[in-house]
PDB file of N, CA and C in Angstrom:
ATOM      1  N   UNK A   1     -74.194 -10.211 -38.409  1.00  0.00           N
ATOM      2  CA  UNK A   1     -73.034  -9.861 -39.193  1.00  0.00           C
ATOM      3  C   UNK A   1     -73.082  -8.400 -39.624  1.00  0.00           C
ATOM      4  N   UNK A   2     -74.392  -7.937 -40.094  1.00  0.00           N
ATOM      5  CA  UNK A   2     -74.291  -6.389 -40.531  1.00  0.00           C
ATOM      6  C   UNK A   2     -74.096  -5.112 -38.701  1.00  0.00           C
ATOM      7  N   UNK A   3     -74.559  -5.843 -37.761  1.00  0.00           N
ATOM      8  CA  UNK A   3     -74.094  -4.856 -37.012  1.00  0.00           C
ATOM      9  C   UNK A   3     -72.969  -4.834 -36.754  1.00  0.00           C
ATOM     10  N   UNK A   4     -71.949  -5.768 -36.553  1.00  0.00           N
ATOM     11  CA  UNK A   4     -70.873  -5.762 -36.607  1.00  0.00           C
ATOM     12  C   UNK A   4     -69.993  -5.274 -37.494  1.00  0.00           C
ATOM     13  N   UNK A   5     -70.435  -4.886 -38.846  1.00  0.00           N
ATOM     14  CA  UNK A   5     -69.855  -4.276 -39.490  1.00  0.00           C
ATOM     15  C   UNK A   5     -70.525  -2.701 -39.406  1.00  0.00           C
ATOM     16  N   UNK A   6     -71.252  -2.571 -39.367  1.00  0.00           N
ATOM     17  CA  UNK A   6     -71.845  -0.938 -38.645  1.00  0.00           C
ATOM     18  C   UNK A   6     -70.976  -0.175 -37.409  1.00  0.00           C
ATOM     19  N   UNK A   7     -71.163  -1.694 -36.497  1.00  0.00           N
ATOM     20  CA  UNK A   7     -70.032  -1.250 -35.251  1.00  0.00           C
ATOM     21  C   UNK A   7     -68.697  -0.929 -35.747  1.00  0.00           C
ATOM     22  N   UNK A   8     -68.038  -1.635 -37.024  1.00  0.00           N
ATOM     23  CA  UNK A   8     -66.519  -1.313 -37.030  1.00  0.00           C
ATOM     24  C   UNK A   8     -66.856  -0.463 -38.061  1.00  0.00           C
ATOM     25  N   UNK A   9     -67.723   0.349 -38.794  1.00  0.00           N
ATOM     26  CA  UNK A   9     -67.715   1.089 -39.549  1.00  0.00           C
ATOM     27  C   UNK A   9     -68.032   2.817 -38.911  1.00  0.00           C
ATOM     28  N   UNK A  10     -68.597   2.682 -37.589  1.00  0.00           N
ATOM     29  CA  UNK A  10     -68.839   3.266 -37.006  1.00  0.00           C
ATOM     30  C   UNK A  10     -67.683   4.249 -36.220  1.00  0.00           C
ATOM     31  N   UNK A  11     -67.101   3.376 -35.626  1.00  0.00           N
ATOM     32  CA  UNK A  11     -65.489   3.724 -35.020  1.00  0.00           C
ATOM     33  C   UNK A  11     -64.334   4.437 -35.934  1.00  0.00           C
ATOM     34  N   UNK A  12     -64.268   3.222 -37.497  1.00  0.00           N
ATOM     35  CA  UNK A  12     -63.487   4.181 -38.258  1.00  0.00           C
ATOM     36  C   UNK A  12     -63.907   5.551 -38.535  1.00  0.00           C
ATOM     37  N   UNK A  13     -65.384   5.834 -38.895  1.00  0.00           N
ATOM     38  CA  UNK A  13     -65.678   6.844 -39.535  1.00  0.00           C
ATOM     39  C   UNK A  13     -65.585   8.248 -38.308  1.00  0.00           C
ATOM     40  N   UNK A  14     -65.586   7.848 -37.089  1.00  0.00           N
ATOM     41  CA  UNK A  14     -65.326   8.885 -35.680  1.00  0.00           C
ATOM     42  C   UNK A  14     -63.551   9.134 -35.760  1.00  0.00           C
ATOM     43  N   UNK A  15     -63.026   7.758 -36.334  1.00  0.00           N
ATOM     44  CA  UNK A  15     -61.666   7.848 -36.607  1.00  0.00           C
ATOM     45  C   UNK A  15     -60.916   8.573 -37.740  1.00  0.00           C
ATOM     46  N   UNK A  16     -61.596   8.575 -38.691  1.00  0.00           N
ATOM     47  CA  UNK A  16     -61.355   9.718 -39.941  1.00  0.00           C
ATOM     48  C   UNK A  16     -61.811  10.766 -39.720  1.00  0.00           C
ATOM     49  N   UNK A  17     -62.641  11.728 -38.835  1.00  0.00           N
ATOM     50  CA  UNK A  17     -62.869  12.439 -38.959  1.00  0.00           C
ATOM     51  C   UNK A  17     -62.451  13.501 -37.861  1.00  0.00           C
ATOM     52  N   UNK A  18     -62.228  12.742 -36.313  1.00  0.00           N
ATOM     53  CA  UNK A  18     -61.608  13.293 -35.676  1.00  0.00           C
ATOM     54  C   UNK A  18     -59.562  14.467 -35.980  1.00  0.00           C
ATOM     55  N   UNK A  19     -59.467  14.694 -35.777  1.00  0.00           N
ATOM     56  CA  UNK A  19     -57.864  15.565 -35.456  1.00  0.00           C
ATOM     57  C   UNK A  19     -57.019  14.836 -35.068  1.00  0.00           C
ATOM     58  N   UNK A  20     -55.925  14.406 -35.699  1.00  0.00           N
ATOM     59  CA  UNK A  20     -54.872  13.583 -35.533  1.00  0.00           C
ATOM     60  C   UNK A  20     -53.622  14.394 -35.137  1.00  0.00           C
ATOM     61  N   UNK A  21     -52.421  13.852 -34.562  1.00  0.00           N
ATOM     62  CA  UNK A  21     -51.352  14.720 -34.380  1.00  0.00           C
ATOM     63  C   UNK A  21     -50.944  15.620 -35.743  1.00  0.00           C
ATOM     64  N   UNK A  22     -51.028  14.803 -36.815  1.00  0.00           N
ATOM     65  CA  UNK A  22     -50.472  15.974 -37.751  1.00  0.00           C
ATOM     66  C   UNK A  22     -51.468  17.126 -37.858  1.00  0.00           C
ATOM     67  N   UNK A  23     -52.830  17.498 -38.044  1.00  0.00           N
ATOM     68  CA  UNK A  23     -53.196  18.268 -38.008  1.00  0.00           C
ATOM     69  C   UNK A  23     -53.426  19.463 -36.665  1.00  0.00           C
ATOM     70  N   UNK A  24     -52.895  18.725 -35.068  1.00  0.00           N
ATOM     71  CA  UNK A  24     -52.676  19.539 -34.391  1.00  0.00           C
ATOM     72  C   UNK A  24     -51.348  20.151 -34.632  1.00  0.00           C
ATOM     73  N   UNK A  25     -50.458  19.525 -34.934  1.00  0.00           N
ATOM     74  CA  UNK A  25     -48.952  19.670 -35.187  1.00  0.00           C
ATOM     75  C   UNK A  25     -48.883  21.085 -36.269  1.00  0.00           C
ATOM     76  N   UNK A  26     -49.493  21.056 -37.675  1.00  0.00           N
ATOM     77  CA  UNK A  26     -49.615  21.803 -38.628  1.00  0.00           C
ATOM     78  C   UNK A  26     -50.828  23.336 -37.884  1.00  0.00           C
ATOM     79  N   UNK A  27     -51.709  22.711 -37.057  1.00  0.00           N
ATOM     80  CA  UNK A  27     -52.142  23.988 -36.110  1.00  0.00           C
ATOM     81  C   UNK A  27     -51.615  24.920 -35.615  1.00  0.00           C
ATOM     82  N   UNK A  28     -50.561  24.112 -34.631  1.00  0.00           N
ATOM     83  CA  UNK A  28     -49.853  24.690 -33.653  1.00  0.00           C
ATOM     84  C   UNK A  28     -48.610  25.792 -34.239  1.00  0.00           C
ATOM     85  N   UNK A  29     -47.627  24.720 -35.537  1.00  0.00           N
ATOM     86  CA  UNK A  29     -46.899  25.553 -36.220  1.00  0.00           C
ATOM     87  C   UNK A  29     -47.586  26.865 -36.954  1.00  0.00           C
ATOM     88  N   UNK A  30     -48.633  26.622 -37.425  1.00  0.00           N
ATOM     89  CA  UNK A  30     -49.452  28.106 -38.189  1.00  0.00           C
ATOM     90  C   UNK A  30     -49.148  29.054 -37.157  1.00  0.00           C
ATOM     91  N   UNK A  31     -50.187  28.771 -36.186  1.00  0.00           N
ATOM     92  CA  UNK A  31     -50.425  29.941 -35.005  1.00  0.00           C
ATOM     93  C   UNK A  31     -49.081  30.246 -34.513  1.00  0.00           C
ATOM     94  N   UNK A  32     -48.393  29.294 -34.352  1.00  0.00           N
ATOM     95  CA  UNK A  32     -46.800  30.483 -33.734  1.00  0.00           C
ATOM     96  C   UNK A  32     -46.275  30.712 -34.681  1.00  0.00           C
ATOM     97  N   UNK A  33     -45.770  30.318 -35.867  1.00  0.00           N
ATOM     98  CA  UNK A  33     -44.742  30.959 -36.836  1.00  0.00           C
ATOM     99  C   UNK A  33     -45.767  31.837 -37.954  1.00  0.00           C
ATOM    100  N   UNK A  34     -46.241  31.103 -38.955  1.00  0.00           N
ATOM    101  CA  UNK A  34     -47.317  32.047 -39.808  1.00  0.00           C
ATOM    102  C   UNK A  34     -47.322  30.698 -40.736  1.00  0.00           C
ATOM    103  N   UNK A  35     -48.685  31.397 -41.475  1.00  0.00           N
ATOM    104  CA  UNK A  35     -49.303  30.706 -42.866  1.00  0.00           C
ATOM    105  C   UNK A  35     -47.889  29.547 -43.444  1.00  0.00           C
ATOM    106  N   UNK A  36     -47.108  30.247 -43.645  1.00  0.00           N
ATOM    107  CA  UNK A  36     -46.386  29.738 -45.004  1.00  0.00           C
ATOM    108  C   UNK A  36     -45.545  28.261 -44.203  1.00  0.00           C
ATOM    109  N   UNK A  37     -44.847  28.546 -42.755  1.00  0.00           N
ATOM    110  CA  UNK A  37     -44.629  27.479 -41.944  1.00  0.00           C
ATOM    111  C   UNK A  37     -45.507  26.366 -42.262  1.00  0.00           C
ATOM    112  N   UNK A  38     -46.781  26.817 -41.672  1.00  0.00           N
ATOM    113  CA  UNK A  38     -47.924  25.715 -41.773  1.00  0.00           C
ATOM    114  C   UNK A  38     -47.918  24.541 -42.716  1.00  0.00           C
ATOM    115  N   UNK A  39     -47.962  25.880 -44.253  1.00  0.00           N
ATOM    116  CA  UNK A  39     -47.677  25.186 -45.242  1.00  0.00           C
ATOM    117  C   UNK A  39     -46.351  23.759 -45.578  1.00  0.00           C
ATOM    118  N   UNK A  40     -45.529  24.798 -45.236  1.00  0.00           N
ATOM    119  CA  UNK A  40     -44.264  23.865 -44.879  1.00  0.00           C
ATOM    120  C   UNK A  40     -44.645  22.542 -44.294  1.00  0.00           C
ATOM    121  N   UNK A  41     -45.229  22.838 -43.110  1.00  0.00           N
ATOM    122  CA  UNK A  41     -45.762  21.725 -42.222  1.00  0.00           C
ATOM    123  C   UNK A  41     -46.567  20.442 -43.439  1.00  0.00           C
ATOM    124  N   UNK A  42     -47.746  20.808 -43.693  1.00  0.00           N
ATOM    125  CA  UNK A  42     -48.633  20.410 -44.860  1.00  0.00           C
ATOM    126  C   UNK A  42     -47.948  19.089 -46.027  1.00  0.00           C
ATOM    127  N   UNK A  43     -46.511  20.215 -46.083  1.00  0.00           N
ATOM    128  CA  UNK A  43     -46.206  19.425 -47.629  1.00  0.00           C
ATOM    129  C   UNK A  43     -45.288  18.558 -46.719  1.00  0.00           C
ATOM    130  N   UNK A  44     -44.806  18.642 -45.735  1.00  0.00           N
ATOM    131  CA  UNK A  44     -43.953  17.827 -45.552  1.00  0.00           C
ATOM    132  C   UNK A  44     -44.562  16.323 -45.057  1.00  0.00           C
ATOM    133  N   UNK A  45     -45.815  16.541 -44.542  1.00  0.00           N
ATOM    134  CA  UNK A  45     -46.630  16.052 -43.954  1.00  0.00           C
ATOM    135  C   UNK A  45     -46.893  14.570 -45.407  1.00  0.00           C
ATOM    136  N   UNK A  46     -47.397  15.227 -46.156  1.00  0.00           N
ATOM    137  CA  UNK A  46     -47.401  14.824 -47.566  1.00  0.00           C
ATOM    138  C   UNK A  46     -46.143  13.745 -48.393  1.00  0.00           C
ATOM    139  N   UNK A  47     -45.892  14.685 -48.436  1.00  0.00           N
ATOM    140  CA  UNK A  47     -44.056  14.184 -48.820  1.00  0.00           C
ATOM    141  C   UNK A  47     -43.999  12.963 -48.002  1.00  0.00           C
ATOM    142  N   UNK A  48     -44.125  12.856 -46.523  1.00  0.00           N
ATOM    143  CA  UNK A  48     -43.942  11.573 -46.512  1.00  0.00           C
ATOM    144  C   UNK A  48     -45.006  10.373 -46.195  1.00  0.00           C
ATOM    145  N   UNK A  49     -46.187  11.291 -46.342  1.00  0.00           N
ATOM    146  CA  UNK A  49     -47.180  10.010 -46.545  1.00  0.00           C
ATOM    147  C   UNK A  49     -47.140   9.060 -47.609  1.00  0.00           C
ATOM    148  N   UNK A  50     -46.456   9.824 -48.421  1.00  0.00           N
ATOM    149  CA  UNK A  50     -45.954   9.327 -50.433  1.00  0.00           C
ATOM    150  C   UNK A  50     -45.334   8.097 -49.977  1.00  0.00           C
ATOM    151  N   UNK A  51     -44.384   8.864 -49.417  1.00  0.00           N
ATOM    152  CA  UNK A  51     -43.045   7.895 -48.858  1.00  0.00           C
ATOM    153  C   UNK A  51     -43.345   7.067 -48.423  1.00  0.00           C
ATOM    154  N   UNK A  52     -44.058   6.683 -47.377  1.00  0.00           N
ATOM    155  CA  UNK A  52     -44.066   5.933 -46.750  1.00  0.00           C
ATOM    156  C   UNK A  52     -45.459   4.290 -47.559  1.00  0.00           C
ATOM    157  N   UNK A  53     -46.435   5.261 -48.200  1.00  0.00           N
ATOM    158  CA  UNK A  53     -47.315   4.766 -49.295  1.00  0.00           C
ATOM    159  C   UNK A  53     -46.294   3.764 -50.093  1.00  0.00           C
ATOM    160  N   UNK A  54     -45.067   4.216 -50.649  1.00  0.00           N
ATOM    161  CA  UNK A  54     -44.795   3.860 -51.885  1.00  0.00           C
ATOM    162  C   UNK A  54     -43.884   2.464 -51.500  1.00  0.00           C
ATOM    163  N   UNK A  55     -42.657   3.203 -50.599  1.00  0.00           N
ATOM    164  CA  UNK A  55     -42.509   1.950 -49.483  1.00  0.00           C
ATOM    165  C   UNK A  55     -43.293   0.671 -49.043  1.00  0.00           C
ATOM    166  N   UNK A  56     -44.511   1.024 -48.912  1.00  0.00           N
ATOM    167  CA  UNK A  56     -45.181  -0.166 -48.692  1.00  0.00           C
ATOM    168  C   UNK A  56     -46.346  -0.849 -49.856  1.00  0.00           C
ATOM    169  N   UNK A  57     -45.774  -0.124 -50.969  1.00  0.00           N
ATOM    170  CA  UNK A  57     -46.331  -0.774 -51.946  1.00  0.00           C
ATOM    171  C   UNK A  57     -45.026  -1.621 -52.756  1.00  0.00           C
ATOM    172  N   UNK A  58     -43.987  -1.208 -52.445  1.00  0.00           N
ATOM    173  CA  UNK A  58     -42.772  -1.933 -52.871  1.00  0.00           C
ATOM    174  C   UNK A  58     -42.134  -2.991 -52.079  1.00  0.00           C
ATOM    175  N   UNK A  59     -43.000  -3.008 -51.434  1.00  0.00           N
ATOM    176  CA  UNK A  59     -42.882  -4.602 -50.309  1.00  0.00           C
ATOM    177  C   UNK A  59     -41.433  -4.390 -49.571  1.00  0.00           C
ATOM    178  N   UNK A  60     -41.363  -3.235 -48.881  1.00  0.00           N
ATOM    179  CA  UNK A  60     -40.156  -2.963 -48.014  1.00  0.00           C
ATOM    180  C   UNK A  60     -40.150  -4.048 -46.703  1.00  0.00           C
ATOM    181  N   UNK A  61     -41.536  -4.409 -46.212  1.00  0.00           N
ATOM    182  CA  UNK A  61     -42.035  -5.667 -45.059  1.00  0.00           C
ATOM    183  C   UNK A  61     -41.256  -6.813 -45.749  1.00  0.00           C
ATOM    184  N   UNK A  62     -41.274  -6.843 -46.962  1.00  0.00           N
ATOM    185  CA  UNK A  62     -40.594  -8.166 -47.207  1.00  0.00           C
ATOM    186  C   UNK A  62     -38.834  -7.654 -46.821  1.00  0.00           C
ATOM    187  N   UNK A  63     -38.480  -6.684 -47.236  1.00  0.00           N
ATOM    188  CA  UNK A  63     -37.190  -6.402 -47.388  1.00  0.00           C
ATOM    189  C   UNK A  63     -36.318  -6.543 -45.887  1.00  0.00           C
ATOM    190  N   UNK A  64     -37.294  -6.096 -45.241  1.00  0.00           N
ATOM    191  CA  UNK A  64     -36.956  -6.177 -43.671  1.00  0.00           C
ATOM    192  C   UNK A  64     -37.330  -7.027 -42.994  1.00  0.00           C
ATOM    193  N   UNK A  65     -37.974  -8.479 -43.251  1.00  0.00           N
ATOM    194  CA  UNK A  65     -38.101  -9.557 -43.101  1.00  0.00           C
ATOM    195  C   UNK A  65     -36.918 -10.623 -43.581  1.00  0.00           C
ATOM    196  N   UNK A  66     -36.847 -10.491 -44.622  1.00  0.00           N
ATOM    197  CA  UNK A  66     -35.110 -11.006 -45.423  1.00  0.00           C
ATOM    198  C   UNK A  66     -34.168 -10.524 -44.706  1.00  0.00           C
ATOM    199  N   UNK A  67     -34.090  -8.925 -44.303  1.00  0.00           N
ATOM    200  CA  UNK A  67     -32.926  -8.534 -43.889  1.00  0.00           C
ATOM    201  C   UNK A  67     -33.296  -8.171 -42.428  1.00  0.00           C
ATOM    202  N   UNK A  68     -33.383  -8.823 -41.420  1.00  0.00           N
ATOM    203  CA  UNK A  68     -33.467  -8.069 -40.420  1.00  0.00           C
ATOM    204  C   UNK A  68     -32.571  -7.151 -39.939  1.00  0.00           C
ATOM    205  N   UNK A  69     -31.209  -6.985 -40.292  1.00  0.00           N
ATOM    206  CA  UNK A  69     -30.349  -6.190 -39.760  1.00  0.00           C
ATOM    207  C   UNK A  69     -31.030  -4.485 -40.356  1.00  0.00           C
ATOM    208  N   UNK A  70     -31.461  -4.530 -41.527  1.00  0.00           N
ATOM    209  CA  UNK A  70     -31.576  -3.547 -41.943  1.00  0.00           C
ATOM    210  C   UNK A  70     -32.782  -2.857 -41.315  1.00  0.00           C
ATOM    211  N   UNK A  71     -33.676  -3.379 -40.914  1.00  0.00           N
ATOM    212  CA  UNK A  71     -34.464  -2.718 -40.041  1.00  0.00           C
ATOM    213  C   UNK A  71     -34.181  -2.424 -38.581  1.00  0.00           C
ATOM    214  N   UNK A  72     -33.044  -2.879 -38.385  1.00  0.00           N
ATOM    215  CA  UNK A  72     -32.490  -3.021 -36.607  1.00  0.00           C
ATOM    216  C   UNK A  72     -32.307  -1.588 -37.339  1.00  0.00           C
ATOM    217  N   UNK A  73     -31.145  -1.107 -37.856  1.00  0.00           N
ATOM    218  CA  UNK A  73     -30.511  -0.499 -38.424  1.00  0.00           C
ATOM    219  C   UNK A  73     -31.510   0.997 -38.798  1.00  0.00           C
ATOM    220  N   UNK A  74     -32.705   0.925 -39.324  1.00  0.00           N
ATOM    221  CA  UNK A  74     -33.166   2.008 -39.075  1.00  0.00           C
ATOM    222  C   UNK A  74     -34.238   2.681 -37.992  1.00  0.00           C
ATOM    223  N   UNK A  75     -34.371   1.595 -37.051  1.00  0.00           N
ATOM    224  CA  UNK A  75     -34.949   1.725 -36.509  1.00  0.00           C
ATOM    225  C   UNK A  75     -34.016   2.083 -35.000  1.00  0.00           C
ATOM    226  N   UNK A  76     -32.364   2.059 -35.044  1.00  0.00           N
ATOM    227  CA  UNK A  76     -31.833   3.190 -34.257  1.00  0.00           C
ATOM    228  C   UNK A  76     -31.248   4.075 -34.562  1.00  0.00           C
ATOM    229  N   UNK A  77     -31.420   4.147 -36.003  1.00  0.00           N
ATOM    230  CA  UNK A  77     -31.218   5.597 -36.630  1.00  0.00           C
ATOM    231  C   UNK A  77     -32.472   6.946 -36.361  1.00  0.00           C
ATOM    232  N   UNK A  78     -33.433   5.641 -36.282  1.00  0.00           N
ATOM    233  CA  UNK A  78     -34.787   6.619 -36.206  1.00  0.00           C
ATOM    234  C   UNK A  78     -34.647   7.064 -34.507  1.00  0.00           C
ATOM    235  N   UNK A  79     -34.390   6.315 -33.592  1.00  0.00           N
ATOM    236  CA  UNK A  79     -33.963   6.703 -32.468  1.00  0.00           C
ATOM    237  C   UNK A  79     -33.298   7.622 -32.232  1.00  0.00           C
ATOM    238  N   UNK A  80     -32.236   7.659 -33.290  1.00  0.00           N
ATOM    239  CA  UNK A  80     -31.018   8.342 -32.596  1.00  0.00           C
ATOM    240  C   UNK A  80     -31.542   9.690 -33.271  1.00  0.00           C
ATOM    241  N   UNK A  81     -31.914  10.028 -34.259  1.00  0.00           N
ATOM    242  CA  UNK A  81     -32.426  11.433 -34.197  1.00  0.00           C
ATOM    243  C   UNK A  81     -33.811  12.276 -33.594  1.00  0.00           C
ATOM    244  N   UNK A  82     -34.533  11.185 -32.929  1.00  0.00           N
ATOM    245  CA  UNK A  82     -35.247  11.210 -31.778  1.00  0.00           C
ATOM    246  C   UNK A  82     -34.350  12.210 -30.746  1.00  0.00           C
ATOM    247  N   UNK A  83     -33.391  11.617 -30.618  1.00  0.00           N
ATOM    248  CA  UNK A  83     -32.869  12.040 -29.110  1.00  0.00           C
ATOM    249  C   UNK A  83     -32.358  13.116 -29.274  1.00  0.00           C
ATOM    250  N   UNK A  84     -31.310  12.998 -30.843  1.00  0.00           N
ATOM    251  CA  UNK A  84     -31.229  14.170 -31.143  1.00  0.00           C
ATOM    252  C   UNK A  84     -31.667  15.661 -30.863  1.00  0.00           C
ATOM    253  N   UNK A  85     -33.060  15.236 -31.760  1.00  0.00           N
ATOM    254  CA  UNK A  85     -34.226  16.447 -32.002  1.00  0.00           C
ATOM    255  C   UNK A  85     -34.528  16.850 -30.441  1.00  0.00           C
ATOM    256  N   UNK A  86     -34.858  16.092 -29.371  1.00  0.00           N
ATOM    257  CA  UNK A  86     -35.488  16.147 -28.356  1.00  0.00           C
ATOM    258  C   UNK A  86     -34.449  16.883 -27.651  1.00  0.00           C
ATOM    259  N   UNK A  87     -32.557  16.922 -27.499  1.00  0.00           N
ATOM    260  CA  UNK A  87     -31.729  17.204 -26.499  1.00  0.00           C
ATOM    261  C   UNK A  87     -31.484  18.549 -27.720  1.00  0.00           C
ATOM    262  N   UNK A  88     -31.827  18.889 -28.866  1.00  0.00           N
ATOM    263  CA  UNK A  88     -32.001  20.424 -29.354  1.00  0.00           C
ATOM    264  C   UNK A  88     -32.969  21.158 -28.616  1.00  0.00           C
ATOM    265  N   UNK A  89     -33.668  20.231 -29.181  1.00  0.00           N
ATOM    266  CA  UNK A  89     -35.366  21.058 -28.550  1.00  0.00           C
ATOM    267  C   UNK A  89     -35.565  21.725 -26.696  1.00  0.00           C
ATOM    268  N   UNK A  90     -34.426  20.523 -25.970  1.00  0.00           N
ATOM    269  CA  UNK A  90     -34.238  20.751 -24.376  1.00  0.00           C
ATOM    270  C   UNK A  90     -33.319  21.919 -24.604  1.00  0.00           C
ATOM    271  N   UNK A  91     -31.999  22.238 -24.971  1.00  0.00           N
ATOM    272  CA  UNK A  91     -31.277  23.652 -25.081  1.00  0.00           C
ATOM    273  C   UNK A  91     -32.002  24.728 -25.939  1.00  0.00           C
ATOM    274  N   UNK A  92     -32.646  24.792 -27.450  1.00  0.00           N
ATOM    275  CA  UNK A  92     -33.594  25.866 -27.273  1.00  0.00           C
ATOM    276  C   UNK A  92     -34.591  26.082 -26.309  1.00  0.00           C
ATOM    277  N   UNK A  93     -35.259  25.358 -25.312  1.00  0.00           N
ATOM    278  CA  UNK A  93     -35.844  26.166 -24.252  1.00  0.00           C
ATOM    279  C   UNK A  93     -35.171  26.855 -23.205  1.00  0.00           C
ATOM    280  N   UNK A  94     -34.189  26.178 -23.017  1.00  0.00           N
ATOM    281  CA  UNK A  94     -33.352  26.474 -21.595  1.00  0.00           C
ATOM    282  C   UNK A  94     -32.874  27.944 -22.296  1.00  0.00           C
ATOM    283  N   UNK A  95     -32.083  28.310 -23.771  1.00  0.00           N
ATOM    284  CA  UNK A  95     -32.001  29.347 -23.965  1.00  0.00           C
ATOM    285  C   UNK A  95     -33.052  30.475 -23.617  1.00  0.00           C
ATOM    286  N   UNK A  96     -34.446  30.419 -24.412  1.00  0.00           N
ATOM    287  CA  UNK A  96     -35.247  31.184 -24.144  1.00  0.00           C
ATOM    288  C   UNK A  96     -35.401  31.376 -22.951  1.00  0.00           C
ATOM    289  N   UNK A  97     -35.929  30.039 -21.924  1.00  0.00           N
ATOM    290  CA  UNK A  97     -35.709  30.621 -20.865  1.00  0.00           C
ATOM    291  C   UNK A  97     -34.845  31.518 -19.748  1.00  0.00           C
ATOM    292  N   UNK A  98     -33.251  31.411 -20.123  1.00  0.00           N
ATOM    293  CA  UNK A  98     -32.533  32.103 -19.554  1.00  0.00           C
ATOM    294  C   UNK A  98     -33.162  33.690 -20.457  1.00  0.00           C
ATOM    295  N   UNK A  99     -33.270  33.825 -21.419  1.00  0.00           N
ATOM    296  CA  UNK A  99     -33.584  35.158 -22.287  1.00  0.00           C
ATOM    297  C   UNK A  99     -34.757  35.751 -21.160  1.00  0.00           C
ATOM    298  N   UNK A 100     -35.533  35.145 -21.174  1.00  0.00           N
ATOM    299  CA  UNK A 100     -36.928  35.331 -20.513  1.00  0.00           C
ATOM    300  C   UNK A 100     -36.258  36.194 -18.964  1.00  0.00           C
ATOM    301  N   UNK A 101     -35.668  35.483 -18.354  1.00  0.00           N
ATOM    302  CA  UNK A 101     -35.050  35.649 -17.087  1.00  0.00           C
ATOM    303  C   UNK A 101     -34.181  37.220 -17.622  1.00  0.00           C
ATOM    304  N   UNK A 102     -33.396  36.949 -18.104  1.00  0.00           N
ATOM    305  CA  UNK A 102     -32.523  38.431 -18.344  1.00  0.00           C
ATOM    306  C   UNK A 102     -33.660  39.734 -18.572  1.00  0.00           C
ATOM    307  N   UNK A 103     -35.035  39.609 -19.554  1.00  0.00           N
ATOM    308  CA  UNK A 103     -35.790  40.117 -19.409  1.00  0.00           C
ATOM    309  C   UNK A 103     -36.348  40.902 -18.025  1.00  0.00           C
ATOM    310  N   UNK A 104     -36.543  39.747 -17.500  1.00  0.00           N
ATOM    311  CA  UNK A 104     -37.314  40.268 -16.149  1.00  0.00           C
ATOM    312  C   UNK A 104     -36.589  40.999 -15.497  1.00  0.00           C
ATOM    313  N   UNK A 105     -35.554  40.761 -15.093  1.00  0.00           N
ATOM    314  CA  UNK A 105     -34.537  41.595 -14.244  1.00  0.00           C
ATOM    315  C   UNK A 105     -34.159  42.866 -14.595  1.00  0.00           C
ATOM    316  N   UNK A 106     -34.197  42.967 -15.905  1.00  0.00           N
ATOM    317  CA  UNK A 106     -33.830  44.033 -16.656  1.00  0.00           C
ATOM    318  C   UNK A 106     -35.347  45.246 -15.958  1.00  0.00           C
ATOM    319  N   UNK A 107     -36.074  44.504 -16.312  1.00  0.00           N
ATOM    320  CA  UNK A 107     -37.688  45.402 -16.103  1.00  0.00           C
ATOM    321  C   UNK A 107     -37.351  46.736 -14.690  1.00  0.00           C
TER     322      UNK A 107
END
């Protein structure tokens, strides 16, 4: 019984300590924009760990168990600004990249 708990104590603790997306995420924003982005990054990061903490200390699992519509409901809202974010994120590159291109030619 105690190695087995060594073994799963073992894994979490490689698991807490390793780099998770938010801290590559809050990396990545530092190094291209600056410090204060980062920061940005940080609190927002925060902000909704709260959120999401407090949510599930207010038994929202129950709320969306009672109500299933309401979780249908945010869960293609959460989609839909997925696609959103992602078909912005596809035209700011294509911009830069045409920029990039006018660059070169120009040279």
């Amino acid at each position: 019984m105690l190695s087995h708990l060594l073994a799963v104590a073992s894994v979490w603790l490689v698991a807490a300590v390793s780099p998770g997306p938010n801290f590559l995420m809050t990396a990545r924003i530092a190094v291209a924009r600056s410090r204060g982005a980062g920061l940005a990054a940080v609190c927002g990061i925060g902000i909704a760990t709260v959120i999401w903490g407090v949510c599930g200390l207010a038994g929202i699992k129950a709320l969306f168990l009672a109500a299933p519509w309401a979780y249908a409901t945010l869960k293609l809202a959460g989609a839909g600004y997925l696609i959103y974010s992602g078909i912005r994120l596809i035209g700011i590159a294509e911009k830069r990249s045409a920029a990039d291109g006018e660059l070169a030619i120009d040279r």
